[in-house]
Protein backbone atom coordinates (compact mmCIF):
# COMPACT_ATOMS: atom_id res chain seq x y z
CA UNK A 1 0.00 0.00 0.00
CA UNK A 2 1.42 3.35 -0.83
CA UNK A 3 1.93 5.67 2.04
CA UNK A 4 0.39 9.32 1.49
CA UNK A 5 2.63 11.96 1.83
CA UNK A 6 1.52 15.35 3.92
CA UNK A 7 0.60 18.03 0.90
CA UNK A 8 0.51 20.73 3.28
CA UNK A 9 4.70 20.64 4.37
CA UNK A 10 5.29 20.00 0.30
CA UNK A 11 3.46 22.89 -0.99
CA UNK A 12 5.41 24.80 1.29
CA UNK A 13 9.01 23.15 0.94
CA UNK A 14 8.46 24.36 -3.03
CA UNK A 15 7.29 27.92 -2.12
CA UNK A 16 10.74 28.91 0.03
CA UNK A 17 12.91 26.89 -2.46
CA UNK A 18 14.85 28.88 -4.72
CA UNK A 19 16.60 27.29 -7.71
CA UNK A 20 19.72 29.04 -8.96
CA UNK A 21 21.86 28.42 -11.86
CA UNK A 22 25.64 30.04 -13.03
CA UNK A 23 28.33 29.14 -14.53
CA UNK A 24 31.63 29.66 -13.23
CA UNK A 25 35.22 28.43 -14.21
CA UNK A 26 37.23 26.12 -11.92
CA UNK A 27 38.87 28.79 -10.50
CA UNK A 28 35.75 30.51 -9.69
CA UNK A 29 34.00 27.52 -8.43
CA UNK A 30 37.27 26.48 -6.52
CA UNK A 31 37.42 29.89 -4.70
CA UNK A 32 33.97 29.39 -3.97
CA UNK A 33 33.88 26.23 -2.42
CA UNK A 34 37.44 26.85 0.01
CA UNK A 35 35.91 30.35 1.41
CA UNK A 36 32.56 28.01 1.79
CA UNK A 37 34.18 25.29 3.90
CA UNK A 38 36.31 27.97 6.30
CA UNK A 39 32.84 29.57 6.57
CA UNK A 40 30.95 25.94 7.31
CA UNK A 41 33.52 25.87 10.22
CA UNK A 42 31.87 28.70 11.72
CA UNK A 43 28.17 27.55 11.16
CA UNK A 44 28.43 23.69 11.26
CA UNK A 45 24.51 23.44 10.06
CA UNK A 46 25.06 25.31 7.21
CA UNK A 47 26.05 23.37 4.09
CA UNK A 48 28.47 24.48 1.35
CA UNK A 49 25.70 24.54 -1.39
CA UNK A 50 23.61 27.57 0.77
CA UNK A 51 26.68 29.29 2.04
CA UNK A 52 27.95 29.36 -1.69
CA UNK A 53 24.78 30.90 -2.97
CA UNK A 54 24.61 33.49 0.26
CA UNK A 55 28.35 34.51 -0.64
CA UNK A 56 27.14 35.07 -4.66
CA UNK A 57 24.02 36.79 -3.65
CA UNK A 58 26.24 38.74 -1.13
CA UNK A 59 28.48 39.96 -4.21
CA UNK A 60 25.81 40.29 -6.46
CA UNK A 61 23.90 42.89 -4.04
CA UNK A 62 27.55 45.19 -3.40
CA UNK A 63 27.72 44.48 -7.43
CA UNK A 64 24.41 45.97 -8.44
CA UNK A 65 24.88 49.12 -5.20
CA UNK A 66 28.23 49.69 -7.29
CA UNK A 67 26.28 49.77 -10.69
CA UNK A 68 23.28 51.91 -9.39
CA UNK A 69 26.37 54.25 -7.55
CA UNK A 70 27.91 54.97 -10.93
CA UNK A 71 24.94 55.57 -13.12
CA UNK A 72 23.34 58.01 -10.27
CA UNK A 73 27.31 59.99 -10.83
CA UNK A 74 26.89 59.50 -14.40
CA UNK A 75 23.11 61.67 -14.74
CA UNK A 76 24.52 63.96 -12.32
């Protein structure tokens, strides 16, 4: 007999999940994944996947304050 699943906690695991794709070189990803596991050290529950993607999200946010900095000097 197949055992039913709760639809409730699924609906929900799907709404927070966010999917991300990039491409990086093996340098990139490299760099990534060392500064990830001296940063796992610090937060043991964290894994490397989430504290990758919080340390891109990190430099894309500085990234697009840099861009919006610029083109606000640029129309002035």
């Amino acid at each position: 007999m197949a055992k039913q699943r709760k639809h409730g906690y699924e609906k929900k695991a799907k709404v927070n999940m966010r999917k991300t794709t990039i491409e990086l070189t093996e340098e990139q990803y490299f760099f990534l994944k060392e500064k990830a596991l001296e940063l796992q050290k610090l937060n043991q529950n964290a894994s490397v996947v989430s504290i990758i993607r919080d340390l891109i999200d990190k430099d894309l946010q500085e990234w697009e304050k840099k861009r919006k900095k610029k083109t606000a000097e640029d129309h002035a």
